[in-house]
Every structure is written in structure tokens, then in C-alpha cells.
Protein backbone atom coordinates (compact mmCIF):
# COMPACT_ATOMS: atom_id res chain seq x y z
CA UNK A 1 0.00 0.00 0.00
CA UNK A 2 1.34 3.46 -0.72
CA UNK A 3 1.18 6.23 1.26
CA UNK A 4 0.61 9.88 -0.73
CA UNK A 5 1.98 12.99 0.82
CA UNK A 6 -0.46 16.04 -0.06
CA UNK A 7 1.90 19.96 -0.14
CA UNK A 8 -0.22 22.63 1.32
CA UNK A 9 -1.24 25.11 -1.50
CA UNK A 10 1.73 27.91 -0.93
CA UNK A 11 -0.26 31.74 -0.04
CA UNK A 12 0.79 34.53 -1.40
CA UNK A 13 0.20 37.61 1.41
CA UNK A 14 0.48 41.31 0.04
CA UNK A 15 2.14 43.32 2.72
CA UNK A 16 1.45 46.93 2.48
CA UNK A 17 3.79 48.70 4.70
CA UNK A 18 6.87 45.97 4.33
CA UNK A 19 9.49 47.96 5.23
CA UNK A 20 8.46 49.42 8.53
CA UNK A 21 8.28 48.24 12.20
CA UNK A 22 5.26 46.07 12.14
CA UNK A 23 5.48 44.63 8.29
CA UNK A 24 9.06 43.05 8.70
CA UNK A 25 8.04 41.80 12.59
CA UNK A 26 5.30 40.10 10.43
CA UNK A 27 7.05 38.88 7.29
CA UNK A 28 9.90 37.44 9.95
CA UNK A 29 7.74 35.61 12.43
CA UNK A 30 5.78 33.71 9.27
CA UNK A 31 8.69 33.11 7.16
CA UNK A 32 11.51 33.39 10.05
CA UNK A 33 10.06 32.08 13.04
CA UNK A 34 13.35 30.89 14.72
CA UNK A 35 14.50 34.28 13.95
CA UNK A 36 11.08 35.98 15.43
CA UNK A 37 11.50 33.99 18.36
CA UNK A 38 13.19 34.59 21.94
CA UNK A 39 13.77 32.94 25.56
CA UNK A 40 10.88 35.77 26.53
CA UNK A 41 8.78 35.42 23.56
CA UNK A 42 6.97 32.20 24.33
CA UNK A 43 6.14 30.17 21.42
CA UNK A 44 3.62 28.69 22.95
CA UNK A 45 0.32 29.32 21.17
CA UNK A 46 -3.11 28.57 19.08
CA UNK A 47 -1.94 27.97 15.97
CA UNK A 48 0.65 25.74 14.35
CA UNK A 49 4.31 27.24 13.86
CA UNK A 50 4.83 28.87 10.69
CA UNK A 51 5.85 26.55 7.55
CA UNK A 52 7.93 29.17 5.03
CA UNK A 53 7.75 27.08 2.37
CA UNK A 54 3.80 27.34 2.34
CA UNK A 55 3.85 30.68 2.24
CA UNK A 56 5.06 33.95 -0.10
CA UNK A 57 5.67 37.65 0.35
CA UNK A 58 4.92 40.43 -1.87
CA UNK A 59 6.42 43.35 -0.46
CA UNK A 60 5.37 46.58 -1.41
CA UNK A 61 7.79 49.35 -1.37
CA UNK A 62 7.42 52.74 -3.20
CA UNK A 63 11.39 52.19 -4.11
CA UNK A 64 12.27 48.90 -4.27
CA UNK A 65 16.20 49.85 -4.29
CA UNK A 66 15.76 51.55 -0.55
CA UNK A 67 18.11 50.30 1.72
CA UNK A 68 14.91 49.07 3.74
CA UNK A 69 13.89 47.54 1.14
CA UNK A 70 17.30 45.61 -0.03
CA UNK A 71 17.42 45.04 3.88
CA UNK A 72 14.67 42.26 3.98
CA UNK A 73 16.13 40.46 0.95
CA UNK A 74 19.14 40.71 2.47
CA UNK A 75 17.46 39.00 5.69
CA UNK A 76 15.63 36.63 3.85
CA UNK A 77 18.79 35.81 2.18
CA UNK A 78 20.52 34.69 5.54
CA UNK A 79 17.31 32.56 6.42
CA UNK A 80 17.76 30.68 2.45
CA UNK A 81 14.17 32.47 1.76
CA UNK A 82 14.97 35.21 -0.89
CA UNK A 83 12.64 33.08 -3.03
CA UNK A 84 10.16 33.52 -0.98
CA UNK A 85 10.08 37.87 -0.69
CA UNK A 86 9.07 40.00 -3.79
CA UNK A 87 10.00 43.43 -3.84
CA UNK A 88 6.93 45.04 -5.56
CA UNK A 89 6.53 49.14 -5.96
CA UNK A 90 3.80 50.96 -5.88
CA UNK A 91 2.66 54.98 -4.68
CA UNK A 92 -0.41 54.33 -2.09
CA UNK A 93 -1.43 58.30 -3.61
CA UNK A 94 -1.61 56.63 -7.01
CA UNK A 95 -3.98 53.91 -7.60
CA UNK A 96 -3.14 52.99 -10.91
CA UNK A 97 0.08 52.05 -9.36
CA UNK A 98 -1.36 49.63 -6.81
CA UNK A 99 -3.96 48.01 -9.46
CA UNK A 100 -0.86 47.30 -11.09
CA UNK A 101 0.29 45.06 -8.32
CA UNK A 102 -3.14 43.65 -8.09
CA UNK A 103 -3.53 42.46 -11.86
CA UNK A 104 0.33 41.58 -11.90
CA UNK A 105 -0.33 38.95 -9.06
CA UNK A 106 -3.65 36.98 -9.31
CA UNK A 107 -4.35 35.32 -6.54
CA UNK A 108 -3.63 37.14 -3.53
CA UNK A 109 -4.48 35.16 -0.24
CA UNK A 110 -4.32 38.04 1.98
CA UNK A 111 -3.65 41.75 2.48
CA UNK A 112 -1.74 43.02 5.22
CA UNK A 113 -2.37 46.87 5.51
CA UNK A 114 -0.15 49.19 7.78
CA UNK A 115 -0.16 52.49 6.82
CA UNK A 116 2.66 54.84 7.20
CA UNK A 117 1.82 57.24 10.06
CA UNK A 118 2.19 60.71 8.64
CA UNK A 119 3.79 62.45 12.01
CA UNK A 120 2.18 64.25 14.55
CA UNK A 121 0.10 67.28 13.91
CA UNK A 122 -0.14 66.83 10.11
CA UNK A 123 -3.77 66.61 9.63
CA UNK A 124 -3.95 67.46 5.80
CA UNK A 125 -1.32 64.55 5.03
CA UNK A 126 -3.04 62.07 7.73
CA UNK A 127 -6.48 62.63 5.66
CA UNK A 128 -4.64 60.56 2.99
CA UNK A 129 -5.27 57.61 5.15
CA UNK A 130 -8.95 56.85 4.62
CA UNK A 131 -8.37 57.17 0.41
CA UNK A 132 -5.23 54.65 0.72
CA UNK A 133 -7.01 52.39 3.18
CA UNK A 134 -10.50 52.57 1.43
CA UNK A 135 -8.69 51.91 -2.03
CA UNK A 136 -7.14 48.83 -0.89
CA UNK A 137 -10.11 47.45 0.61
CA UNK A 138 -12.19 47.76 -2.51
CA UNK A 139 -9.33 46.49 -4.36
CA UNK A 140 -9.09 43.39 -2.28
CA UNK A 141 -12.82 42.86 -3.12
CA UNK A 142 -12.29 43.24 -6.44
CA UNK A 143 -9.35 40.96 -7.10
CA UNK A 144 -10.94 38.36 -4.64
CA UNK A 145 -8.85 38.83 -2.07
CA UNK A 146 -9.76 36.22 0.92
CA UNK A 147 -8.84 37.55 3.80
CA UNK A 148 -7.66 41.41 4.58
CA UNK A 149 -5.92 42.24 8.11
CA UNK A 150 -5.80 45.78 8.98
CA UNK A 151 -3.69 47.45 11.05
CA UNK A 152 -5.51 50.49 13.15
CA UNK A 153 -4.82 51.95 16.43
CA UNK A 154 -7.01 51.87 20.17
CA UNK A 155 -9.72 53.82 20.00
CA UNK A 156 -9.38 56.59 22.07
CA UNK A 157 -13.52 56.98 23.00
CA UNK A 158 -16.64 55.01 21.34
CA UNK A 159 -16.46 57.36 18.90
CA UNK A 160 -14.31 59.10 16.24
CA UNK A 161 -14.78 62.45 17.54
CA UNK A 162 -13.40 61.68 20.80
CA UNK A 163 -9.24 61.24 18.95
CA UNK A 164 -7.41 65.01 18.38
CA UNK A 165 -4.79 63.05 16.19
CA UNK A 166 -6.45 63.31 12.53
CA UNK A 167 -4.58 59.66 11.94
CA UNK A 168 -6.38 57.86 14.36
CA UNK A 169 -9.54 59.66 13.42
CA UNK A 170 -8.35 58.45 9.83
CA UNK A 171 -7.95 54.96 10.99
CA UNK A 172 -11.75 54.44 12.63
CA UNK A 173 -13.03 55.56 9.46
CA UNK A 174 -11.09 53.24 7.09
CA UNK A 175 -12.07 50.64 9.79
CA UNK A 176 -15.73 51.44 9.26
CA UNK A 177 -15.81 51.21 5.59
CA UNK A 178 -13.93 48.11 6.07
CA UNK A 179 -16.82 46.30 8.26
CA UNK A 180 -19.36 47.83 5.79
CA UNK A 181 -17.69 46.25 2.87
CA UNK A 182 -17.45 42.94 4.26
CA UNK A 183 -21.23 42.91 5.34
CA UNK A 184 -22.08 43.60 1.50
CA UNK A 185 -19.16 41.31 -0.03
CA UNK A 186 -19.37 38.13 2.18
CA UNK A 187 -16.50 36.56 0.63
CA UNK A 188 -14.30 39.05 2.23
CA UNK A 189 -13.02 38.20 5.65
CA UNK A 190 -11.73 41.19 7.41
CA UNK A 191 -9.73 41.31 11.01
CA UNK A 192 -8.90 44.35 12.49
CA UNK A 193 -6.07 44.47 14.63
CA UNK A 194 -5.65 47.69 17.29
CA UNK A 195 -1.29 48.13 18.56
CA UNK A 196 -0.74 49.27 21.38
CA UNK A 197 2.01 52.06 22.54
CA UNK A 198 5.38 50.39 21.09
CA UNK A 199 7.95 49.38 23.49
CA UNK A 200 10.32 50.44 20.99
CA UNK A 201 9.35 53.97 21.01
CA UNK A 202 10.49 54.43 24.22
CA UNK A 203 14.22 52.87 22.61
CA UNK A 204 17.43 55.77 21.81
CA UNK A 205 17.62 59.17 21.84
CA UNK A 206 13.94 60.00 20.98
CA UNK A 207 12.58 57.54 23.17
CA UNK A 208 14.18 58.57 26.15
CA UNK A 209 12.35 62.22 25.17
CA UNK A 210 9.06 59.87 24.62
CA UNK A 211 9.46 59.02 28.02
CA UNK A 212 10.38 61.93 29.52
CA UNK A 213 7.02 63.68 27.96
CA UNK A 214 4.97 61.19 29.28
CA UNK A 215 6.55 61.09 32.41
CA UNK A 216 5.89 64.52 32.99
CA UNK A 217 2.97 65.07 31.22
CA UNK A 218 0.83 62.16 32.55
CA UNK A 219 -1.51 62.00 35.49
CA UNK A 220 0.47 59.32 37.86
CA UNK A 221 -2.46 57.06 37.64
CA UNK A 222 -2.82 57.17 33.65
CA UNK A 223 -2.09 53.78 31.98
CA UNK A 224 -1.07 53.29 28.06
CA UNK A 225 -1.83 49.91 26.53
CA UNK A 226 1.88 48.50 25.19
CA UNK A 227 3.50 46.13 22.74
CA UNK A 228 6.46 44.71 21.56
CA UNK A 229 6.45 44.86 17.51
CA UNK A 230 7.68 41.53 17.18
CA UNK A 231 4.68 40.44 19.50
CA UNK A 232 2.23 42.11 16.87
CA UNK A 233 4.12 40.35 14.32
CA UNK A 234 3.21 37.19 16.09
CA UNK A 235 -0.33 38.21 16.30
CA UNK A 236 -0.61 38.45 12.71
CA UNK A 237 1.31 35.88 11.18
CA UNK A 238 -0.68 33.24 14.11
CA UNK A 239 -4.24 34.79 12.62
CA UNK A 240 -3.30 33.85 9.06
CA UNK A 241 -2.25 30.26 9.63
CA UNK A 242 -5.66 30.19 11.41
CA UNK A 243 -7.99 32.83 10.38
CA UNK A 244 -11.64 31.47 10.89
CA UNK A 245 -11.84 31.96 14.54
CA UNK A 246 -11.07 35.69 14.47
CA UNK A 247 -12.90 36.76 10.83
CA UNK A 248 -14.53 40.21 11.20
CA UNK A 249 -13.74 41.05 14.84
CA UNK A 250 -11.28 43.39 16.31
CA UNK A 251 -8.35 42.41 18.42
CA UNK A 252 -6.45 44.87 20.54
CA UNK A 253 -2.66 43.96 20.82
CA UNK A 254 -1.61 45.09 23.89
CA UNK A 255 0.72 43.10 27.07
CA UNK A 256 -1.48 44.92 29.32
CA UNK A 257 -1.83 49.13 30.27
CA UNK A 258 1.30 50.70 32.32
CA UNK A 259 1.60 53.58 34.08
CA UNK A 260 4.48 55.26 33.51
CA UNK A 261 6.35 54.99 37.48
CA UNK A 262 5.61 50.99 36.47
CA UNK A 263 7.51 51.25 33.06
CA UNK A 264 10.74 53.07 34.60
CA UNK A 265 10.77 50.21 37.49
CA UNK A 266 10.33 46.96 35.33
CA UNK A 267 13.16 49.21 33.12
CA UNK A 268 15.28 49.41 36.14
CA UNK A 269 14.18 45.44 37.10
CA UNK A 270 15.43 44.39 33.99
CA UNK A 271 18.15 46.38 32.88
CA UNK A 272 20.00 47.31 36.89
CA UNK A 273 20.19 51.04 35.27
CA UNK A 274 17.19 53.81 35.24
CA UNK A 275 15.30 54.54 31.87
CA UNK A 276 17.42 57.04 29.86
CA UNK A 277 15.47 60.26 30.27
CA UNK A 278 15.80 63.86 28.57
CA UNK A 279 16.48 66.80 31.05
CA UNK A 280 13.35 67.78 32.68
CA UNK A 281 13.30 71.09 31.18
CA UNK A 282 12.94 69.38 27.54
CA UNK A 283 9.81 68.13 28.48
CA UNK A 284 8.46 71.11 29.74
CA UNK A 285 9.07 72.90 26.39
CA UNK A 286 7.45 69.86 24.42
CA UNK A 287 4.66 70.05 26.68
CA UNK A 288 4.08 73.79 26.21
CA UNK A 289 4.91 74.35 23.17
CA UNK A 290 4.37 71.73 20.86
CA UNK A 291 0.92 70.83 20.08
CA UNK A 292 1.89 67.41 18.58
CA UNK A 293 3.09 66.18 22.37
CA UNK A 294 0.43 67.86 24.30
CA UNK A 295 -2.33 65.80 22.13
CA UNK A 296 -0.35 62.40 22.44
CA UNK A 297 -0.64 63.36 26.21
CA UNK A 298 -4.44 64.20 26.04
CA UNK A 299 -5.32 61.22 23.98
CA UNK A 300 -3.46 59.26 26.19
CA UNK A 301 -5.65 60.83 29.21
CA UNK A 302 -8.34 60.47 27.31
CA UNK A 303 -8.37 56.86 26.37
CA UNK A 304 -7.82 55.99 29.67
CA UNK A 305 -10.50 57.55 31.97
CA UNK A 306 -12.55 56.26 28.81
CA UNK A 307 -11.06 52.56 29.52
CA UNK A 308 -12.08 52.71 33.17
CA UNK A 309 -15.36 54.20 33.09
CA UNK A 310 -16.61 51.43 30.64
CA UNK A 311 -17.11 54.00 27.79
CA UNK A 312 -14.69 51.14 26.06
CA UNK A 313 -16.88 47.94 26.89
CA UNK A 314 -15.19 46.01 24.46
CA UNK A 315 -11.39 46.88 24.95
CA UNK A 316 -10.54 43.82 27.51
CA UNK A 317 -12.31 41.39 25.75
CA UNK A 318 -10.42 42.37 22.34
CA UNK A 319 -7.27 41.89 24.31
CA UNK A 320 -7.90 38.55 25.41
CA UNK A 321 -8.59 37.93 21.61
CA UNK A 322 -5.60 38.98 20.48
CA UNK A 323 -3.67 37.11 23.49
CA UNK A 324 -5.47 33.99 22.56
CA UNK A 325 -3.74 33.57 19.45
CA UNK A 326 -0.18 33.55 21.40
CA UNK A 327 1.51 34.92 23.98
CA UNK A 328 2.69 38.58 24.85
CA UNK A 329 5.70 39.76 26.41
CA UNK A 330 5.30 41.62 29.64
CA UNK A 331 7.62 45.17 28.59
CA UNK A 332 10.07 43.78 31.20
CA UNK A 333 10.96 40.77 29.97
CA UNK A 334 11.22 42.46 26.78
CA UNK A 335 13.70 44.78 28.13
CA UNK A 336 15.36 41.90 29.85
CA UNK A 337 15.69 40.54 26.28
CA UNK A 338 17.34 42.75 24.90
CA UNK A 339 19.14 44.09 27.73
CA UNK A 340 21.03 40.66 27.04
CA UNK A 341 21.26 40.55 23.84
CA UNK A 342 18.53 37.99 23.53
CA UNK A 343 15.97 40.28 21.82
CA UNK A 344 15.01 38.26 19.03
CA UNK A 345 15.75 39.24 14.96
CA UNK A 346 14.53 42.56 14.06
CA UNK A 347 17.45 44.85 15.31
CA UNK A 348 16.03 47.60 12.64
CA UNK A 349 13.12 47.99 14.67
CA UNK A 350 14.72 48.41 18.26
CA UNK A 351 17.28 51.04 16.26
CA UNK A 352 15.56 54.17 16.78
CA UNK A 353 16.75 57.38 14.55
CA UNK A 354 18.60 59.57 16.26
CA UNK A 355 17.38 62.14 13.58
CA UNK A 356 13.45 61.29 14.17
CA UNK A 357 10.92 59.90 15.80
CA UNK A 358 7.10 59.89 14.57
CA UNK A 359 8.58 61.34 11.79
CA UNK A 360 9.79 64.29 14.10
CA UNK A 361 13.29 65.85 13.81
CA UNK A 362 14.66 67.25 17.19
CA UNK A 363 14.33 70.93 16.23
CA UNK A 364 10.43 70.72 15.27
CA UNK A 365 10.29 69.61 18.59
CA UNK A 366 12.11 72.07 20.45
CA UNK A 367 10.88 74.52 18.51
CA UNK A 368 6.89 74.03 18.30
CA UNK A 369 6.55 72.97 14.95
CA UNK A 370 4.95 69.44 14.16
């Protein structure tokens, strides 16, 4: 009697936003797993580790000869996977450019949508967010796209009106037309996934300024939701490899809500040495001064008395969602991670510019202008 050995059909994912924190965390932990993976990132979890060979990238890039860009071959190189990532340009303000990719590439399994975030205080470029995110969305309807996972952001209230940040506004809208398009084309599955504050943001020169903002700025009892991008990475590459379980619902990526004083002591747990902070006067500027910082801090405030009044009924039972697909490092035993040198593959996203952060150069800060 002979035995026959059936191949899994190999899925192509689109990955819009490849080259930034939380497309490469993806691409590595479904191609790279091994890579993804670290003593504090527990692999334990619902689905069945990643297979590469079952699996391909197309990685959109406006310029595919970017050093980002180059930078994932060059990863997927090391891991013998080059085969597996396609470089693939396109201009997210020019649709013909991203039908292109579309009708190049028949049969795309699923979308993965992160779009760039435009920098704080830029409302007339963050209004480009609903036209790129609505555009892809009908475009993954049209092509027959099976399953589309979008990246958004916590909702700061119930409703859009409650966000000062014209991105996240941005965000709940795409995320509406989204759910609307999937009631009236049932064959697209949709899963919205909501990242929390990144633990990397508060990494380098920028971060420690990050922290000192919020440090100063927040009430002592104010909480933000956190994440480690390689955990989000998890997240997603776990929900494609099994997707029926979470179609059209909303998962909120988050460890768990800090305050700040509990951030700066698992820091000093982990590491022996206090967070790297800015002088205290630089946050005082940012926080008078720059409008940009003062609404991070208000949103922040914001989201949370919003969290613990129940004005956010769903928010804890979107983050057990998301934590029942796998597991989520606490921030310290992140920081313990990389503290020793154990933090896991994606050293571009712990390496925070020293010339920007949220697209934010030192002397907009300093100076007001966002």
C-alpha cells in the first residue's frame, strides 16, 4: 500500500507597509520564526508554527532599491528564503500604481495593511489615510482577495470624535468602511487588529524624550496599553495560519496598560540602570509648546479615563482575543531581552533614529513645529 503525501497550497500575502516596524516583525515571524523567536517570547500558542515554504511575500515598497527595502532580501537571504520575498513598488497616492500590483499577481491570499503614520500634527497629510485604506479594501474585493488584516490603532472613546490626532480619526473611518464592505461582499473576511504604545518607542535618543514627555505630562495614575512589535508580528502571522476563529472582529494587541512609574521600574528590574530620560526642562518645552506632544498626552488621558469608566466595553475582551492567538511579552521581559542581547531578529526595529521619531526631527520639537 502506498502512502501519498499532499503539499499545502503555498499563499501569497500582500504586505502593504513591508518595510516598517510592524510589516518586517510580520514577514519574519511567518517566514523566520526561529529568527522571530526569543527565551521571553513564548512560542507557545493557538496555531501551528509557521511553515515558510507554504507561504510567499509580496512586499510593497514605493522604491524597491531603498536600503529598507534591499534590507529584507538581504534578511531573507541569511534565512535561504529570498525566493520567498518580492519586492513590488507601488505609490499608495496613485492607484493605478497599486492596481498594477493587483492584476500583476492573481491570486492574492491576503492583504496586510499598515499604513505609514504621517507624524504628529499633520492633519492634511493624515487625511490621505482613509483614500489609501478605502482603495485597498475595494481592491481586495475586487481581485478576490480572501482575507484582509488591517492594522488600526485603540480607540481613544466610542467614537471618532473623541481622537485630536487626525490619523487615528483616519484609521476608525477606514475601519468602518472596512466592516461595511465585508457585510455587503461576504467573501471578504476582514480582522482588524488595534497596537498598542510600542515598546520600541520608548528605545534611543527619541525615546528617552518619549518618556520623559509622558513622564511629565501624565496623570500618575494614567495607563497606556503597550506592545512589543515583534509580538504584533506574532499576532498576525498566528491569525493567518488560522484565520476562521477571528474573521470580522477586532483584536487589541496590547501586554497589558502601564503607568508610567511601572515602566521606569520593570526598566530598572530588567536592565539594573534607570530609563534614559531627557532633562526635565525638555519636556516642559514639548509640553508647552508643541501641540503634537500635548495631544499624544491628552489622547493618552483620554483613552484611559474612557477605559475605566466602561465607555470602552469592548477593549478587555479584544485583548484577550488577540492574546489567545499567542503569547505577549510583559515590557520587562522584553527589556530583559534585549538588555542581554537575547531580543530576538529585528534589530532595525529596536534602532531608533537619532534624527526622528514619529517622523519628528529634534528641532520641530524644540521649537513648536509638528
Amino acid at each position: 500500500m502506498s502512502s501519498t503525501t499532499t503539499t499545502p497550497e503555498t499563499k501569497t500575502v500582500l504586505v502593504i507597509g513591508a518595510t516598517g516596524k510592524q510589516g518586517r516583525a510580520f514577514i519574519r515571524s511567518l517566514l523566520f520564526p526561529s529568527a522571530a523567536s526569543t527565551p521571553s517570547s513564548p512560542t507557545t500558542t493557538t496555531f501551528p508554527r509557521s511553515q515558510a515554504e507554504n507561504w510567499r511575500i509580496l512586499a510593497l515598497t514605493r522604491d524597491a532599491s531603498a536600503p529598507p527595502a534591499q534590507a529584507l532580501l538581504e534578511e531573507a537571504k541569511q534565512h535561504n528564503a529570498t525566493s520567498k520575498i518580492t519586492l513590488v513598488e507601488a505609490c499608495l497616492n496613485t492607484p493605478s500604481t497599486l492596481r498594477t500590483v493587483f492584476e500583476s499577481h492573481p491570486n492574492i491570499y491576503s492583504v496586510f495593511v499598515v499604513l505609514a503614520y504621517p507624524g504628529l500634527g499633520t492633519p492634511s497629510t493624515a487625511q490621505k489615510e482613509k483614500a489609501q485604506g478605502t482603495l485597498i479594501a475595494d481592491l481586495a474585493v475586487e481581485f478576490g482577495v480572501n482575507i484582509l488584516v488591517y492594522s488600526s490603532a485603540i480607540p481613544i472613546g466610542p467614537d471618532p470624535s473623541h481622537g485630536i490626532d487626525e490619523s487615528r480619526k483616519q484609521k476608525r473611518e477606514v475601519e468602518y468602511y472596512i466592516e461595511d464592505l465585508g457585510k455587503k461582499n461576504p467573501g471578504l473576511k476582514w480582522i482588524v487588529i488595534r497596537p498598542g504604545f510600542f515598546y520600541e518607542n520608548l528605545e534611543g535618543m527619541f525615546g528617552a524624550i518619549g518618556a520623559t514627555m509622558y513622564r511629565d505630562g501624565l496623570k500618575k495614575e494614567t495607563t497606556l496599553p503597550m506592545v512589543a512589535s515583534g509580538d504584533l508580528g506574532r499576532v498576525v502571522a498566528g491569525l493567518l495560519q488560522n484565520p476562521e476563529p477571528y474573521f470580522n472582529q477586532f483584536l487589541c494587541v496590547t501586554s497589558g496598560p502601564m503607568t508610567m512609574k511601572e515602566v521606569l521600574e520593570a526598566h530598572k528590574r530588567a536592565t539594573g540602570k534607570p530609563m534614559p530620560a531627557a532633562p526635565g526642562f525638555v519636556g516642559w518645552i514639548l509640553l508647552k509648546i508643541n501641540k503634537g506632544a500635548q495631544d499624544l498626552v491628552k489622547e493618552a488621558e483620554i483613552n484611559h479615563a474612557n477605559r475605566m469608566s466602561g465607555k470602552l466595553p469592548t477593549f478587555e475582551e479584544e485583548v484577550e482575543r488577540a492574546k489567545s492567538v499567542c503569547e505577549l511579552q510583559t515590557y520587562e521581559q522584553w527589556k530583559r531581552a534585549l538588555a542581554s542581547g537575547e531580543g530576538g531578529g529585528d534589530e532595525m526595529s529596536r534602532r531608533v533614529s537619532t534624527s526622528s521619531w514619529n517622523n519628528l526631527s529634534l528641532m520641530k520639537l524644540l521649537t513648536g513645529r509638528s
